[in-house]
C-alpha atoms as a PDB file:
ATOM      1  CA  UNK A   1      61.803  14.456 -35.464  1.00  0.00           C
ATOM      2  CA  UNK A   2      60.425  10.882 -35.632  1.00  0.00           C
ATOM      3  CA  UNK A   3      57.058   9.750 -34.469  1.00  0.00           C
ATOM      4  CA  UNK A   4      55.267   6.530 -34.341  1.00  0.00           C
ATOM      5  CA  UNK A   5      52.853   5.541 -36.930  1.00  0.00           C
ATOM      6  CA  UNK A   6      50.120   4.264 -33.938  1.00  0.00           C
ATOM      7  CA  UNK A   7      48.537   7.394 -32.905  1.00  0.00           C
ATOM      8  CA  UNK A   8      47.500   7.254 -29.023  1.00  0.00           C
ATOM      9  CA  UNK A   9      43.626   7.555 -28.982  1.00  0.00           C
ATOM     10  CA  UNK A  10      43.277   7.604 -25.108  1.00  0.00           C
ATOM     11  CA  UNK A  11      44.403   8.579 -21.964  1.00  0.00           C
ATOM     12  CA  UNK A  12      44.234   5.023 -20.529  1.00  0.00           C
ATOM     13  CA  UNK A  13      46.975   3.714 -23.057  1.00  0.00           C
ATOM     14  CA  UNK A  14      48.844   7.207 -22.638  1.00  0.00           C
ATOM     15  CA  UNK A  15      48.737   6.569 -18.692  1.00  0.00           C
ATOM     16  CA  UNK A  16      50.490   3.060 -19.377  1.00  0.00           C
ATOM     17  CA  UNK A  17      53.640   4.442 -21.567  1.00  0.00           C
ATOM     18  CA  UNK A  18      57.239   4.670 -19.273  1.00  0.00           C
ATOM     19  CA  UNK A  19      58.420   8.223 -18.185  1.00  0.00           C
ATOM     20  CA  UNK A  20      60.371   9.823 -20.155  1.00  0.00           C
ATOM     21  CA  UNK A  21      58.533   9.432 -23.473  1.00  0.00           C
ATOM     22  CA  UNK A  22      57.508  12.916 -25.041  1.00  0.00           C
ATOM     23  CA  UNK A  23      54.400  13.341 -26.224  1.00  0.00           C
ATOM     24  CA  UNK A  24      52.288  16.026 -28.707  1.00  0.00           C
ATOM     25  CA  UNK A  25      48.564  16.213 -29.084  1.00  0.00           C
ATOM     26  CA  UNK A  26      46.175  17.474 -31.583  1.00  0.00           C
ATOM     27  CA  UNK A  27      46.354  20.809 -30.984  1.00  0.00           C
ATOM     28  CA  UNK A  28      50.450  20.795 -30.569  1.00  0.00           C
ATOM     29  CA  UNK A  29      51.068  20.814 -26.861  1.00  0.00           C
ATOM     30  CA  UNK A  30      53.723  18.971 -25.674  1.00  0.00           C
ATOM     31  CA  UNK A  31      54.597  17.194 -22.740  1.00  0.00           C
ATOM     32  CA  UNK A  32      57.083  14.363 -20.863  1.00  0.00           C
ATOM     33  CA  UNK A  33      55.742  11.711 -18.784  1.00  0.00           C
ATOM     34  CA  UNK A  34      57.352  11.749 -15.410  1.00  0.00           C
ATOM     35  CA  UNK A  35      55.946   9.728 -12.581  1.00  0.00           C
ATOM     36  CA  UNK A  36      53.343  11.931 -11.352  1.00  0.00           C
ATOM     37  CA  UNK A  37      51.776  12.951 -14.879  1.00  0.00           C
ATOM     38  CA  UNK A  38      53.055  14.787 -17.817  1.00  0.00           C
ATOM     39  CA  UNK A  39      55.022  18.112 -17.360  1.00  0.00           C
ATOM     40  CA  UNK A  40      53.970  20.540 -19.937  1.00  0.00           C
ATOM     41  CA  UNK A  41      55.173  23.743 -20.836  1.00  0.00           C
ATOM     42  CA  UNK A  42      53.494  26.380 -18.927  1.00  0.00           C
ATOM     43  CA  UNK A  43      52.382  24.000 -16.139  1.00  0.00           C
ATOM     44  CA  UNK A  44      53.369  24.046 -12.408  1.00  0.00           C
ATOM     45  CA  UNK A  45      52.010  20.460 -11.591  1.00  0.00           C
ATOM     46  CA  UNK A  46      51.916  17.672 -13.952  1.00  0.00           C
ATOM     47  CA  UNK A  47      49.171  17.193 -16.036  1.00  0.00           C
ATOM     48  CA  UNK A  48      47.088  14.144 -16.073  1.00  0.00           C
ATOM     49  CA  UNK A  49      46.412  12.079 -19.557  1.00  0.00           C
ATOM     50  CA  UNK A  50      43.526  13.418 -20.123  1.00  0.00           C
ATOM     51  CA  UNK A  51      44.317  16.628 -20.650  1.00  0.00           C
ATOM     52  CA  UNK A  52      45.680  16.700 -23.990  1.00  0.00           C
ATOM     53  CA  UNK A  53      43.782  16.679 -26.947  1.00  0.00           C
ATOM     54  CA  UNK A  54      43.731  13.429 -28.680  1.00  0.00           C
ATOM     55  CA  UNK A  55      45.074  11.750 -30.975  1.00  0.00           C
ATOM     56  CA  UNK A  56      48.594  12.079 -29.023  1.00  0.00           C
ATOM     57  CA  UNK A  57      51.265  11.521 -31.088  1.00  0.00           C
ATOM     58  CA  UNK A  58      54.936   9.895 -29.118  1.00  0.00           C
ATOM     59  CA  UNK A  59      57.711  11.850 -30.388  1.00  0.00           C
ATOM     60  CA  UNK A  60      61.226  10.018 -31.015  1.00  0.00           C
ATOM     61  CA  UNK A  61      60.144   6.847 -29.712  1.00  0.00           C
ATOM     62  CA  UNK A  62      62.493   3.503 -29.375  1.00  0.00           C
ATOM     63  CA  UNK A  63      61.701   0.471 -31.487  1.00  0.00           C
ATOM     64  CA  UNK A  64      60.677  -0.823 -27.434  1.00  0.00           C
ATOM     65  CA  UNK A  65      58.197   2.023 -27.557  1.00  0.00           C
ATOM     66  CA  UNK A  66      56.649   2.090 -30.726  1.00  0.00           C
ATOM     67  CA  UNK A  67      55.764  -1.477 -30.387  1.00  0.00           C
ATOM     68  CA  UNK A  68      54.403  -0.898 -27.090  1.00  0.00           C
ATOM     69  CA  UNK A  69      52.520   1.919 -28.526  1.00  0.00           C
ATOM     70  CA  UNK A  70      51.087  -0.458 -30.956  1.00  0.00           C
ATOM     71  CA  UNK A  71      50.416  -3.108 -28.674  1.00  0.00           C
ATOM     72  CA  UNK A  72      48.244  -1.452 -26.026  1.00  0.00           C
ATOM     73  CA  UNK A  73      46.279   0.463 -29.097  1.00  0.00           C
ATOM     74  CA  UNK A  74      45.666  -2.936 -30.368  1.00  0.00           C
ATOM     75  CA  UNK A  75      42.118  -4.542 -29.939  1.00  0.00           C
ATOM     76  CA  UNK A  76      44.250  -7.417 -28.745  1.00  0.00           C
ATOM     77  CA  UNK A  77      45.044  -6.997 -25.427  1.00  0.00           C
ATOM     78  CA  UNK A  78      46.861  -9.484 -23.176  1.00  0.00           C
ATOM     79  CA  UNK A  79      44.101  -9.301 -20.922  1.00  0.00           C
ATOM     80  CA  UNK A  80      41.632 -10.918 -23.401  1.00  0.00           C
ATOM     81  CA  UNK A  81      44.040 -13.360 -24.728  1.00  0.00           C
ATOM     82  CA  UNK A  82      44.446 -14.675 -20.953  1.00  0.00           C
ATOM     83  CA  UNK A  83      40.643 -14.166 -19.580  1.00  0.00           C
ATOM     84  CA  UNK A  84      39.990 -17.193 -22.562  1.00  0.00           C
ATOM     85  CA  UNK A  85      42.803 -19.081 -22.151  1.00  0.00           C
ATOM     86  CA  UNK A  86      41.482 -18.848 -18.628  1.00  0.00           C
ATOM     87  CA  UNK A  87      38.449 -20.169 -19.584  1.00  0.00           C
ATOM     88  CA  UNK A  88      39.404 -22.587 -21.550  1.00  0.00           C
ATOM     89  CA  UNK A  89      41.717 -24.112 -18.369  1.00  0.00           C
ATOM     90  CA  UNK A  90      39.169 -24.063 -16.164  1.00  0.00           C
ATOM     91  CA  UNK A  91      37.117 -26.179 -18.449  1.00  0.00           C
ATOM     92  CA  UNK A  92      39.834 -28.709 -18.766  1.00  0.00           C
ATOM     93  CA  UNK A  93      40.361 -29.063 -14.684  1.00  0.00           C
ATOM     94  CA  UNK A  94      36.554 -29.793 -14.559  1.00  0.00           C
ATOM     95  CA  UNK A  95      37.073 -32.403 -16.816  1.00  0.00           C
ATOM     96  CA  UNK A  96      40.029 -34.624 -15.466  1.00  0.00           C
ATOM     97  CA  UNK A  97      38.591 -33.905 -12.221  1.00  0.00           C
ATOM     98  CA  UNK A  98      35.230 -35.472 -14.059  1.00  0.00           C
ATOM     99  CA  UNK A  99      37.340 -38.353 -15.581  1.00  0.00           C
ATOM    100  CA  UNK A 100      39.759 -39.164 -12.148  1.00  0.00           C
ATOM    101  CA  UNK A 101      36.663 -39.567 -10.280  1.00  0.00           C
ATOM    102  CA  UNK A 102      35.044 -42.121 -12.760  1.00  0.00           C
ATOM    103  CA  UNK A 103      38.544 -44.242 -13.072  1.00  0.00           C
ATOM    104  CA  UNK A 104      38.732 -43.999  -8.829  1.00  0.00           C
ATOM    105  CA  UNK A 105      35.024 -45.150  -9.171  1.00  0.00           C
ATOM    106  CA  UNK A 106      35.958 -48.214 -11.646  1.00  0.00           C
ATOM    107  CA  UNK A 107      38.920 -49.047  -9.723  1.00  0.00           C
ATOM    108  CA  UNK A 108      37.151 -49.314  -6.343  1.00  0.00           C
ATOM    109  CA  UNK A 109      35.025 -51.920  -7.625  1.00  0.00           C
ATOM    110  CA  UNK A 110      35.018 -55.515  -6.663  1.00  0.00           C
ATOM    111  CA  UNK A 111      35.957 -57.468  -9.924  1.00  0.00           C
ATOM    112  CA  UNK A 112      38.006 -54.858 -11.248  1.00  0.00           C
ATOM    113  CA  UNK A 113      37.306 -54.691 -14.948  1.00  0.00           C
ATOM    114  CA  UNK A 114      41.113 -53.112 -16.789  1.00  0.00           C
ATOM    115  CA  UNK A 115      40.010 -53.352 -19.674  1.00  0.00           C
ATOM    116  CA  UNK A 116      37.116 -51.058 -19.052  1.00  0.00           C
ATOM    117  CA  UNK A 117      39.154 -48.896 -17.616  1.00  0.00           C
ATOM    118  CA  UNK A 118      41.835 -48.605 -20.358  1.00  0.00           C
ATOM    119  CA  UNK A 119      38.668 -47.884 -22.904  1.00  0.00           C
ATOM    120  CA  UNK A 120      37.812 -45.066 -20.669  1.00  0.00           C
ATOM    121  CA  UNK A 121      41.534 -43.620 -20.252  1.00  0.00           C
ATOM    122  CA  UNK A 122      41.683 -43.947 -24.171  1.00  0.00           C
ATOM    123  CA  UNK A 123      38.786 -41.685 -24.362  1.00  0.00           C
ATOM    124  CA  UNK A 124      39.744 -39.713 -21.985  1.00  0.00           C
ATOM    125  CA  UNK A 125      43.210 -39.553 -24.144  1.00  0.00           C
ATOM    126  CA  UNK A 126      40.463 -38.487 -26.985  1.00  0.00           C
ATOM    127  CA  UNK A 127      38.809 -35.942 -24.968  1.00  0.00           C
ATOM    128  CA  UNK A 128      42.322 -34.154 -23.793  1.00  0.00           C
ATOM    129  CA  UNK A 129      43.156 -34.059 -27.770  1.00  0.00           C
ATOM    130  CA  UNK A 130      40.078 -32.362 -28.177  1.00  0.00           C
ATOM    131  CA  UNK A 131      40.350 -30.066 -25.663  1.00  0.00           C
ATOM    132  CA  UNK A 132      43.592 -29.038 -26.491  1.00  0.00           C
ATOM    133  CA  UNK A 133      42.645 -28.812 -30.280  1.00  0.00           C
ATOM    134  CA  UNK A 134      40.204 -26.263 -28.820  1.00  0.00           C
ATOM    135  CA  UNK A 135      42.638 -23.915 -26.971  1.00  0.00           C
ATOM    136  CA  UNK A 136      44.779 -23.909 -30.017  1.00  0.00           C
ATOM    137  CA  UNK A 137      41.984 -22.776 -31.750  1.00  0.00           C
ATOM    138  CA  UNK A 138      40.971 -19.882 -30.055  1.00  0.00           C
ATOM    139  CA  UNK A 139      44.498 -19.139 -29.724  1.00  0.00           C
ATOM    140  CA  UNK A 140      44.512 -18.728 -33.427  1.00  0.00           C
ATOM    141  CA  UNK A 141      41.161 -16.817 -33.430  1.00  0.00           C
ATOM    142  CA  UNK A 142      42.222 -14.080 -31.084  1.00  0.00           C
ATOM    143  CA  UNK A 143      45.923 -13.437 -32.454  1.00  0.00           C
ATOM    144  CA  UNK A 144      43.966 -13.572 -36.432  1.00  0.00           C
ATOM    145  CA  UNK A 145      41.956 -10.786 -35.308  1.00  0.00           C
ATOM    146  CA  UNK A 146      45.663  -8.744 -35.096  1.00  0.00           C
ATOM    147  CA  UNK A 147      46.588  -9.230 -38.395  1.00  0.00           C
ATOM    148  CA  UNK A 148      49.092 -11.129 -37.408  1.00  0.00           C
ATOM    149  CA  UNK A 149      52.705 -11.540 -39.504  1.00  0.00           C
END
């Protein structure tokens, strides 16, 4: 018998795993997920996750599982990797927005100036760069922090 070399340390990433996958804690219990908990020896009802003792260990798990296994145990979580990115595109729509309404200002102008304009597109240009530098950036930050390959 196989097992993965991530050790499950909580019900929550236990909860997420696909049914079917077998299971044995701390103490040697086993169990299979199935759709309404684990079924476990003994048991009339599924149990819930948070009944074994942890760490849980996944018995005989697929390549698909073991990295999944890995993945949610991780202290990178997809969820963190989006909430910046996130962040990081919301601060980017405030600034075109910021930088349309300047050019629409320019452009409205009796006397229109294009070469004024074109300066401020060309910084804008500058600005985008830099704001795109910065998204790489943290995108290299938060997948460093896994060790990556």
């Amino acid at each position: 018998m196989t097992s993965t070399n991530t050790l499950v340390r909580t019900p929550a990433i236990l909860d997420q795993l696909p049914i079917g996958i077998e299971v044995q804690d701390a103490d040697g219990d086993s169990g299979t997920k199935t759709a309404d908990g684990f079924a476990v020896v003994g048991w009339k009802t599924p149990l819930d996750a948070d009944w074994f003792n942890y760490p849980v260990t996944v018995l005989n798990p697929t390549p698909a599982t073991s990295s999944l296994v890995a993945d949610l145990s991780s202290e990178l979580s997809l969820h963190s990797v989006l909430e910046e990115l996130r962040q990081l595109l919301d601060k980017a729509e405030a600034m075109y927005q910021r930088q349309d309404a300047a050019i629409e200002a320019l452009a409205s102008r009796p006397g229109l100036n294009t070469a004024k304009i074109e300066r401020l597109e060309a910084r804008y240009d500058r600005e985008a760069a830099r704001m795109l530098d910065e998204v790489l950036s943290v995108i290299e930050t938060l997948t460093d922090r896994r060790g990556g390959p």
